[in-house]
Protein backbone atom coordinates (compact mmCIF):
# COMPACT_ATOMS: atom_id res chain seq x y z
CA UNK A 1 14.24 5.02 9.20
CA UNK A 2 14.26 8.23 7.06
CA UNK A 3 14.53 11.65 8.17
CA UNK A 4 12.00 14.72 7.38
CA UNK A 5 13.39 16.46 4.32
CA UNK A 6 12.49 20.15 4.73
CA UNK A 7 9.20 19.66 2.31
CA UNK A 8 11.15 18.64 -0.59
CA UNK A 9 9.13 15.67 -2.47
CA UNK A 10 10.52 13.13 -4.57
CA UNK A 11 8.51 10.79 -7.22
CA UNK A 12 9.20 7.33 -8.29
CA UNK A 13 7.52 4.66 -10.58
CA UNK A 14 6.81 1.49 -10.47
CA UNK A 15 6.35 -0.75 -13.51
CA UNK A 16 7.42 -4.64 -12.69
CA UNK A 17 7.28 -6.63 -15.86
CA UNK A 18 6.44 -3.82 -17.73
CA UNK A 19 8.36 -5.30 -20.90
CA UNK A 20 6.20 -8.44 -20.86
CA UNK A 21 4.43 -8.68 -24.39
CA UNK A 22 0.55 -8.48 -23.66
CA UNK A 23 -1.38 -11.12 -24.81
CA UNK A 24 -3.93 -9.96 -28.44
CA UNK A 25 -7.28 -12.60 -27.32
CA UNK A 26 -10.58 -11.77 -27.53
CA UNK A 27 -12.24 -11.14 -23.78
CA UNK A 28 -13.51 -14.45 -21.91
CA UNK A 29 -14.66 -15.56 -18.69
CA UNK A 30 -12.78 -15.04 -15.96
CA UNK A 31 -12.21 -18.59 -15.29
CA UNK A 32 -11.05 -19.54 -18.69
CA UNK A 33 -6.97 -19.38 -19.02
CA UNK A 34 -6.98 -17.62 -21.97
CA UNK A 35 -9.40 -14.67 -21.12
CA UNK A 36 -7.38 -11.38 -20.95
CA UNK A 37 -7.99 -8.79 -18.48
CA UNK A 38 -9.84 -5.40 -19.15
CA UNK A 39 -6.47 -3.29 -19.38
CA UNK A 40 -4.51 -5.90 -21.17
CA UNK A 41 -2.18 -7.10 -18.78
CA UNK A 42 -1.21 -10.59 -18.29
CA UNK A 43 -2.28 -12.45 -15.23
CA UNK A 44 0.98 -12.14 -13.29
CA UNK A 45 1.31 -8.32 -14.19
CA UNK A 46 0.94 -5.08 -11.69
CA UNK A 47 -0.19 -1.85 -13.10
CA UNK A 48 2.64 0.99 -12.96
CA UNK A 49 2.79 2.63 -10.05
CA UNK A 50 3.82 6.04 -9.31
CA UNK A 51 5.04 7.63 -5.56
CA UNK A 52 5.54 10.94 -4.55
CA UNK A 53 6.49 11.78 -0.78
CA UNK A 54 6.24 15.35 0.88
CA UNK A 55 2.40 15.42 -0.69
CA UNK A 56 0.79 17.41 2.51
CA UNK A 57 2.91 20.74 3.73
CA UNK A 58 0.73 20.71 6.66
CA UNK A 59 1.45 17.36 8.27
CA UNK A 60 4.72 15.86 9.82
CA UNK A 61 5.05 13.40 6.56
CA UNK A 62 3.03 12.43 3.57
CA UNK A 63 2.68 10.51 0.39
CA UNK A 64 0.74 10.32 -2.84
CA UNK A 65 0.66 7.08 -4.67
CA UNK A 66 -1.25 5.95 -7.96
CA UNK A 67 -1.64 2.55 -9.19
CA UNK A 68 -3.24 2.11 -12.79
CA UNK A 69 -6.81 4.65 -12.12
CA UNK A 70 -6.24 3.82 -7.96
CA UNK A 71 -5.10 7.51 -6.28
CA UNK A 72 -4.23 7.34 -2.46
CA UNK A 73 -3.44 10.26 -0.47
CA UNK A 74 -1.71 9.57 3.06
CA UNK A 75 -0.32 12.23 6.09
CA UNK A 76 1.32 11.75 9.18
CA UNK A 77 1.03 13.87 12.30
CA UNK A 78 3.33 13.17 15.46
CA UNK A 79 4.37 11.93 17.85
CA UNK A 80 2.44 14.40 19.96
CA UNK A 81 1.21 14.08 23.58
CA UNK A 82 -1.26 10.74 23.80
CA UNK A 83 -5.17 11.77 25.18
CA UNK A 84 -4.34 8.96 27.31
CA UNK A 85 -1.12 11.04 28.67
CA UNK A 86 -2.33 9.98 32.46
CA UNK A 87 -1.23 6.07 31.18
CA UNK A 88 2.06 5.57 30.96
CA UNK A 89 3.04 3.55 28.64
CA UNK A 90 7.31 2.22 27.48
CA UNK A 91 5.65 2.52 23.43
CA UNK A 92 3.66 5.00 21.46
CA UNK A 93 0.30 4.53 19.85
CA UNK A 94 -0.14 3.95 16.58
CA UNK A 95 -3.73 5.83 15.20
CA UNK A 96 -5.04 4.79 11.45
CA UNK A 97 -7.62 6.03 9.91
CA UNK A 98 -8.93 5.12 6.04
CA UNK A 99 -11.64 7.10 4.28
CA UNK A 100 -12.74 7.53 1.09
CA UNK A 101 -13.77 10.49 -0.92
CA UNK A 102 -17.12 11.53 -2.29
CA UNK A 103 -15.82 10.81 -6.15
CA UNK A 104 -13.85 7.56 -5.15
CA UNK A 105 -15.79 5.44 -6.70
CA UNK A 106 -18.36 5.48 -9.77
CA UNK A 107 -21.20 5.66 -8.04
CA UNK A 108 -21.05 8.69 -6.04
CA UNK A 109 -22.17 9.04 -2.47
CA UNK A 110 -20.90 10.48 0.72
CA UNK A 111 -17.25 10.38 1.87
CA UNK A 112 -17.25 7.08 4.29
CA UNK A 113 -14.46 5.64 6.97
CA UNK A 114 -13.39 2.08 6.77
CA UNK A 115 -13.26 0.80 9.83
CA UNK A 116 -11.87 -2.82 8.29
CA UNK A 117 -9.30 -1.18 6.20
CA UNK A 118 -7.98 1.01 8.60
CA UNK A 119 -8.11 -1.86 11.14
CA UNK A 120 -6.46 -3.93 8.60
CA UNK A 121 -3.92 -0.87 8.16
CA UNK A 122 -3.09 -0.44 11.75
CA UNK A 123 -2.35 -4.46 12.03
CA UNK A 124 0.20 -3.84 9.18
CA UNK A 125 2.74 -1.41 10.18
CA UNK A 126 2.22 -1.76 14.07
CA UNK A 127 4.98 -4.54 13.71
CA UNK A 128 7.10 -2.28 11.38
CA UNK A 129 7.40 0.71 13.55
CA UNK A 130 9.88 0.41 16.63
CA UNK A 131 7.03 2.30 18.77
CA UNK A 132 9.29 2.17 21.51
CA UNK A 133 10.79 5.26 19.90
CA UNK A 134 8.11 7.67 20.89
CA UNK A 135 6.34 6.66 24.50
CA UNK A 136 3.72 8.10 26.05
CA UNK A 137 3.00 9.92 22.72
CA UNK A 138 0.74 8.95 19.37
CA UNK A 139 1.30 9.07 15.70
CA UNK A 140 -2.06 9.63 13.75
CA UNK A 141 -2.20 8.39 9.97
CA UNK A 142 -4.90 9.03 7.59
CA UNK A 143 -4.96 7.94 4.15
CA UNK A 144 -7.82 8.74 1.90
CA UNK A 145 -8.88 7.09 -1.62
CA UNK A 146 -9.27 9.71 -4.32
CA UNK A 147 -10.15 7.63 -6.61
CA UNK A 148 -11.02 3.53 -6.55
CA UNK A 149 -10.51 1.36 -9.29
CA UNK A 150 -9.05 -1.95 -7.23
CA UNK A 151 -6.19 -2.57 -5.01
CA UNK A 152 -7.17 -0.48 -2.78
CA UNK A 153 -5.35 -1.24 0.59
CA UNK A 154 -2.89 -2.63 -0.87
CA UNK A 155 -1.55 1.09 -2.36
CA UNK A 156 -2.82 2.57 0.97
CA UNK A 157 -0.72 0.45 2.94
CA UNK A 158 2.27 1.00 1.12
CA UNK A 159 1.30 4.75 1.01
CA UNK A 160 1.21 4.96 4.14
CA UNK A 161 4.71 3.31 5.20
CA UNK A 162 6.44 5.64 2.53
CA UNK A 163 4.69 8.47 4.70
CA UNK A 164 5.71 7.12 8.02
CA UNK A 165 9.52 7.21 6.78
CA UNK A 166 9.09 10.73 5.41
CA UNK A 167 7.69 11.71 8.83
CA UNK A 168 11.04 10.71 10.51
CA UNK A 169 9.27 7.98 12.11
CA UNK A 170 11.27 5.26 13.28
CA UNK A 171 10.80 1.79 11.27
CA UNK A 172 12.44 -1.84 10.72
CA UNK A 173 11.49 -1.43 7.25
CA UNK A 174 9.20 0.05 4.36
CA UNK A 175 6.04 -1.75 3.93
CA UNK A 176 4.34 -3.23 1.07
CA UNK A 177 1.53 -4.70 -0.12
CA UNK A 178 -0.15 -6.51 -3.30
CA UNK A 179 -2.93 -8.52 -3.38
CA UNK A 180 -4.44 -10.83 -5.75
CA UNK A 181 -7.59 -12.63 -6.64
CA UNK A 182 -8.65 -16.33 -7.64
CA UNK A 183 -10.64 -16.82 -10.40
CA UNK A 184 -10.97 -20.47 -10.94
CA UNK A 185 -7.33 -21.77 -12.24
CA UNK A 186 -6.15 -18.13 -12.49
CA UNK A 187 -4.31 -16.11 -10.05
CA UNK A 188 -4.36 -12.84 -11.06
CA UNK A 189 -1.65 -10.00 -9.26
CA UNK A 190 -3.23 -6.40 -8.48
CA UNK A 191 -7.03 -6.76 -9.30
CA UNK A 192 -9.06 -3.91 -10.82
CA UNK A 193 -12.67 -3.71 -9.30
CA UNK A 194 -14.11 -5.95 -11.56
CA UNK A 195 -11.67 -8.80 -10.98
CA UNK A 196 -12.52 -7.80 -7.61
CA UNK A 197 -16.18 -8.19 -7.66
CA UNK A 198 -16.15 -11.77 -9.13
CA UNK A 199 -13.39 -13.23 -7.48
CA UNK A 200 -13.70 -16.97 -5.70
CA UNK A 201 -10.92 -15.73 -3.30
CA UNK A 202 -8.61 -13.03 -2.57
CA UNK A 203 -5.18 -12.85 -0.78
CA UNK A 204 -3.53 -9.86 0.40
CA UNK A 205 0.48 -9.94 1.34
CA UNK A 206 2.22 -6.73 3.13
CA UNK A 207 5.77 -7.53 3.58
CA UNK A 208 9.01 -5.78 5.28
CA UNK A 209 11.50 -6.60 2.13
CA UNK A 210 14.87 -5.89 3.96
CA UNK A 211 13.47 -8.23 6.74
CA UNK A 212 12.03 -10.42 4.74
CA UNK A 213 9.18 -10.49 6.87
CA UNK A 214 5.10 -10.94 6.15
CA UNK A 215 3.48 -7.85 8.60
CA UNK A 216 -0.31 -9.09 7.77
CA UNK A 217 -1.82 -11.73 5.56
CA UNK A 218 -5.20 -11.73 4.51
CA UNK A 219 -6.98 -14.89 2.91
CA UNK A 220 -10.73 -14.68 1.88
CA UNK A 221 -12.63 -17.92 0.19
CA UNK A 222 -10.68 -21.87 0.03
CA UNK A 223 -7.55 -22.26 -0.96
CA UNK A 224 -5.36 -25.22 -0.92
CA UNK A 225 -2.11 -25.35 0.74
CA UNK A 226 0.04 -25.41 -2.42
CA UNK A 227 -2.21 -22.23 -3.72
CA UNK A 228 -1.61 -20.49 -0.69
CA UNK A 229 2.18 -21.05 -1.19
CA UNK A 230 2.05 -20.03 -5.08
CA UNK A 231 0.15 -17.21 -4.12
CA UNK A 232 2.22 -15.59 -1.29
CA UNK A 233 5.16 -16.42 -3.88
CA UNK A 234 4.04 -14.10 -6.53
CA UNK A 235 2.77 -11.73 -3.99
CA UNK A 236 6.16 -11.27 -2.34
CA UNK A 237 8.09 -10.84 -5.58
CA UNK A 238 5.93 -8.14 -6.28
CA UNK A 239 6.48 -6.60 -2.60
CA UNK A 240 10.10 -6.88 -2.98
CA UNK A 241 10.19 -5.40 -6.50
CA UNK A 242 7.63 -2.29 -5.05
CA UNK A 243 10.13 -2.00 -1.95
CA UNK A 244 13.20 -1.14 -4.08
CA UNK A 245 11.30 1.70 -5.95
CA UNK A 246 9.75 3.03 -2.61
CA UNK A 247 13.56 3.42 -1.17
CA UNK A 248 14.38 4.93 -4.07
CA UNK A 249 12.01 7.80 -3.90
CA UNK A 250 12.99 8.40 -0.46
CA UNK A 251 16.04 8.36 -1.62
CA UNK A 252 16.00 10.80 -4.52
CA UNK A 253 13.97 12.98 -1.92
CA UNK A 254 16.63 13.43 0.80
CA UNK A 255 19.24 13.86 -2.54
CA UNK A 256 16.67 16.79 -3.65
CA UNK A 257 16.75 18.35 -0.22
CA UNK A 258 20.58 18.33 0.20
CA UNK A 259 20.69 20.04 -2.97
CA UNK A 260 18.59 22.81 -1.80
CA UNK A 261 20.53 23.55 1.39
């Protein structure tokens, strides 16, 4: 999908509805419509994001991605020779591995790997990469969380497809994700950790916006059908409004290399 661009690194951010007025109430519970949100955005509102690509020198492609106090670092080596050369196989292997640093989080304890989020990673962009492109060979990602304050996989995930492209690797599309948590009546886009924590539910959309396609949904608590649907709707706007600013750092990254040869 994108070509390897000689180190150069390109930075783009993200700010859907950023000229929504926030809403001046005095904190409530979390169920209540009017409460408003520890950072002062309304419901339907994703912090800013910001994307940088060519993050890692050392690895074959990389990314750096921030959402609100969320920092996610992500590098891609390969394709290289499979340990499992002696198989043959017509598609490559797809490797993901999520870990999280020491400082990550506020309370601090030893670096740890998520086996469910990189699980949950791998299921994500195994149907966005055309792995028939590289057989009989693997392509390793890691991403690790510098710092966690919500929305975790969801920036991983997207960190990690804007990687993939800058690694040359072959793709249908850029992936995306947002998620978003129930809290009684309110749906609430991009969760910090506290949303997080007292959430009745939680719904997580990654999403191929050129294709128009949903690469994983997860769905945690009840949910009615209609929910579901009103959900995945504001979920996918978000997607597709995070797509067209990851394409255009990848963009203004191959226009930054050109200009240096």
């Amino acid at each position: 999908m994108a070509t390897k661009r000689g180190g150069s690194a390109s930075s783009t951010t993200y700010s859907p509805w950023s000229n929504q007025k926030t809403r001046r109430q005095k904190r409530l519970d979390l169920k209540d419509p009017d409460w408003v949100r520890a950072d002062g955005r309304l419901f339907h509102q994703c912090r800013p994001a910001f994307f940088r690509t060519g993050a890692v020198s050392a690895a074959a492609g990389s990314a750096y991605a921030e959402l609100g106090d969320t920092k996610v670092i992500v590098s891609v080596f390969g394709p290289r020779e499979s340990k499992k050369a002696m198989l043959y196989s017509d598609v490559g292997r797809l490797n993901c591995n999520v870990s999280y640093t020491t400082f990550a989080t506020s309370v601090r304890e030893q670096g740890s790997d998520h086996k469910e989020y990189s699980s949950t990673l791998h299921k994500a962009l195994e149907g966005a990469i055309i792995l028939e492109s590289f057989p009989k060979t693997t392509v390793d990602v890691f991403a690790l969380v510098l710092e966690s304050s919500g929305s975790d996989l969801p920036l991983v995930v997207s960190c990690a497809s804007l990687a993939l492209a800058d690694a040359g690797i072959m793709m249908y599309d850029l992936v995306t994700a947002v998620s978003l948590s129930c809290h009684g009546p309110n749906l609430i886009l991009d969760p910090l950790v506290e949303e997080e924590s007292h959430q009745d539910g939680s719904l997580m959309v990654t999403y191929m916006p050129s294709r128009v396609e949903v690469t994983q949904l997860t769905i945690t608590g009840e949910w009615s059908v209609s929910r579901i649907h009103e959900a995945m709707n504001l979920c996918i706007s978000a997607c597709s409004r995070l797509g067209d600013v990851m394409r255009s750092c990848l963009k203004e990254a191959a226009a930054a290399a050109a200009d240096d040869t």
